[in-house]
C-alpha atoms as a PDB file:
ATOM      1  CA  UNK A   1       0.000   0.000   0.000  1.00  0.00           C
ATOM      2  CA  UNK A   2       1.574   3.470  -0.911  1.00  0.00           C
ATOM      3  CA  UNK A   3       1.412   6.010   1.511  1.00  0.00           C
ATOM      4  CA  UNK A   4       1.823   9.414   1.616  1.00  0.00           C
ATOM      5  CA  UNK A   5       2.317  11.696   4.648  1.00  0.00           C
ATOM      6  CA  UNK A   6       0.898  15.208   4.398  1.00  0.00           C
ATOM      7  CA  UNK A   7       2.189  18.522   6.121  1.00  0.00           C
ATOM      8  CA  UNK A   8      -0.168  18.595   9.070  1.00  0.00           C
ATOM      9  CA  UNK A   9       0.974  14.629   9.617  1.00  0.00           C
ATOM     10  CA  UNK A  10      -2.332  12.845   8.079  1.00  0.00           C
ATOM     11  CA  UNK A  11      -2.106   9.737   6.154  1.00  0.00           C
ATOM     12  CA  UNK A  12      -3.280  10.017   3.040  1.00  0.00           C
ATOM     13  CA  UNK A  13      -4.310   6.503   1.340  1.00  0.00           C
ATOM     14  CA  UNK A  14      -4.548   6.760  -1.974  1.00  0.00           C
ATOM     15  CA  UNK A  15      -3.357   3.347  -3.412  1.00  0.00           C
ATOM     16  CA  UNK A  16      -5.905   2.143  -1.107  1.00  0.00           C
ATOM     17  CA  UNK A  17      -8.956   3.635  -2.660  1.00  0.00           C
ATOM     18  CA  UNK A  18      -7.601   2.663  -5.999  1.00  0.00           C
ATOM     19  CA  UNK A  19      -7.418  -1.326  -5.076  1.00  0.00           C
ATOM     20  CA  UNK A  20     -11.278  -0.484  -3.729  1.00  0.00           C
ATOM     21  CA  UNK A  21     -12.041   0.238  -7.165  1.00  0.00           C
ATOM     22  CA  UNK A  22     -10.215  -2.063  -8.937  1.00  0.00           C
ATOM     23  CA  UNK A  23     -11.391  -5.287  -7.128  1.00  0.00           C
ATOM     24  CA  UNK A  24     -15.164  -3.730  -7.022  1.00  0.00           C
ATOM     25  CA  UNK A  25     -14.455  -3.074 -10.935  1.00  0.00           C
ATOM     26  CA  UNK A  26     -13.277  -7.020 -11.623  1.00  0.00           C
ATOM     27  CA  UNK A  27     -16.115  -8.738  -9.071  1.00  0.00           C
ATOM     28  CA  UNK A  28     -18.829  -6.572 -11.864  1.00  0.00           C
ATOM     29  CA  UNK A  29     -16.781  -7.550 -14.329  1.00  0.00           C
ATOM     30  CA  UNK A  30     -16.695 -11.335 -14.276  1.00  0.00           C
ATOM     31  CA  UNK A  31     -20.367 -11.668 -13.037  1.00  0.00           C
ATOM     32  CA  UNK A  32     -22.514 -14.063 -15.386  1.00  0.00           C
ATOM     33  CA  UNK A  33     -25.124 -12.245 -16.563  1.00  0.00           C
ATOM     34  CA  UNK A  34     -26.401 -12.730 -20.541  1.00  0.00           C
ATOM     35  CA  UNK A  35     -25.130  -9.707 -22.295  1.00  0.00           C
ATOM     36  CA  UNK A  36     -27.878  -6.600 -22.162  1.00  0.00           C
ATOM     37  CA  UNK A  37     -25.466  -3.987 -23.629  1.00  0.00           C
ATOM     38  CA  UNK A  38     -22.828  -3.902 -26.259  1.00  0.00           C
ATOM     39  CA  UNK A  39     -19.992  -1.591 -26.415  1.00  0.00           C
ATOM     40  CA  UNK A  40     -18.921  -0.191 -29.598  1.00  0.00           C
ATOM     41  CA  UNK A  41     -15.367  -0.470 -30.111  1.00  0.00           C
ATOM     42  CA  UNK A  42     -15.066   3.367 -31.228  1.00  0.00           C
ATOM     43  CA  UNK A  43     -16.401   3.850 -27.508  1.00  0.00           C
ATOM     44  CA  UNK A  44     -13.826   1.841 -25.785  1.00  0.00           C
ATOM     45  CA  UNK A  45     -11.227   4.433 -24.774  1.00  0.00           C
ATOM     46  CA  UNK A  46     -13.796   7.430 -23.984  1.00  0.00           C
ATOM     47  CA  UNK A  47     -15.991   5.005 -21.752  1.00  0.00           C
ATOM     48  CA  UNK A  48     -13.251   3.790 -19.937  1.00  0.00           C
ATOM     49  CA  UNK A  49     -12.187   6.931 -19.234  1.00  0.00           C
ATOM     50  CA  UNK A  50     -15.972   7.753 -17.768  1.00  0.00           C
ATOM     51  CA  UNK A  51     -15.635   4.363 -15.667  1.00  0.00           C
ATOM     52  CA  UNK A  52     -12.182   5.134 -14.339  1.00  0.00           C
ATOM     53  CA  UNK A  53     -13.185   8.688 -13.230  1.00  0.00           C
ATOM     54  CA  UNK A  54     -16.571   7.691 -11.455  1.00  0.00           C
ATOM     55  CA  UNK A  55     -18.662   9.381 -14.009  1.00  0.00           C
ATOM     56  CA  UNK A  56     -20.417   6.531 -14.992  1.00  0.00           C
ATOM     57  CA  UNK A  57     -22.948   4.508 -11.997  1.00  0.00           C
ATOM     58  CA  UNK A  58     -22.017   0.753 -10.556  1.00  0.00           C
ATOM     59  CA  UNK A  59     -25.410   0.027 -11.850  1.00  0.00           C
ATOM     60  CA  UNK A  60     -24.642   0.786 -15.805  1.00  0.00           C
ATOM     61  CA  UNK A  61     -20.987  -0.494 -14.948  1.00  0.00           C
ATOM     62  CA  UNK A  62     -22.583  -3.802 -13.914  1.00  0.00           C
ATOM     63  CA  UNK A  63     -24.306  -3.481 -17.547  1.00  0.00           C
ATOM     64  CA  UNK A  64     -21.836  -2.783 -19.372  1.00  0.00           C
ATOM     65  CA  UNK A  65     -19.261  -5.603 -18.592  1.00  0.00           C
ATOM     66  CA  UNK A  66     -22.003  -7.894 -19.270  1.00  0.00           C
ATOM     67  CA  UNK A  67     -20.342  -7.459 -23.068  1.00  0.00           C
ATOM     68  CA  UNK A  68     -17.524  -9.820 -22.052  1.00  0.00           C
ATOM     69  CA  UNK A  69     -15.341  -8.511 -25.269  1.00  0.00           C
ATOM     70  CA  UNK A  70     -15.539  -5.054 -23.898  1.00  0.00           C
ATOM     71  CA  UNK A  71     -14.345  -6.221 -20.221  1.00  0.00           C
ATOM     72  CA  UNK A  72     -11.501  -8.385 -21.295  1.00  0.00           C
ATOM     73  CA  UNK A  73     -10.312  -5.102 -23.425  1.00  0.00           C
ATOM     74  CA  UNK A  74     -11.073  -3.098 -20.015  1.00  0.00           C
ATOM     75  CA  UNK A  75      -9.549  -5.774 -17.826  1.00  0.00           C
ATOM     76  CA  UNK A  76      -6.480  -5.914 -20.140  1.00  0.00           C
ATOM     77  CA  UNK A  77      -5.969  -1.919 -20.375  1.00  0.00           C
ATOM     78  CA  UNK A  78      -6.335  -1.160 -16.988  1.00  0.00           C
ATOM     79  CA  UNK A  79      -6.640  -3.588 -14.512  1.00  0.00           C
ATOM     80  CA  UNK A  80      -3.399  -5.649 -15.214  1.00  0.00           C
ATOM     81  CA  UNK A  81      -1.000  -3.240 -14.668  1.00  0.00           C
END
């Protein structure tokens, strides 16, 4: 877990927060439900980018990863690193 320790002496916990979303990300992600939305692939990069920031709600994440190809691109990009 990185740390960082501010002026005032607080722990800040950042990496922490980020492993939060990351494992809530992959449990959504791998859940078998039948597909109910598909992902264009000329969508990939700017929906990710919604997903990663929290612009988009766990709800429509949960939908969206139902398009397996779309996850394992997701997956791939950004949670494997």
């Amino acid at each position: 877990m990185k740390t960082q320790t501010t002026l005032d002496g607080q722990i800040m916990e950042e990496s922490l927060e980020q492993e939060k979303t990351k494992r809530l990300i992959t449990t959504v992600g791998e859940n078998k439900q039948k597909v109910t939305r598909k992902v264009d692939s000329y969508e990939y990069e700017s929906l990710a980018e919604c997903i990663r920031s929290d612009q988009v709600p766990a709800n429509e994440v949960a939908e969206i990863f139902t398009d397996k190809v779309y996850y394992k691109w997701y997956k791939e990009k950004y949670l494997n690193s």
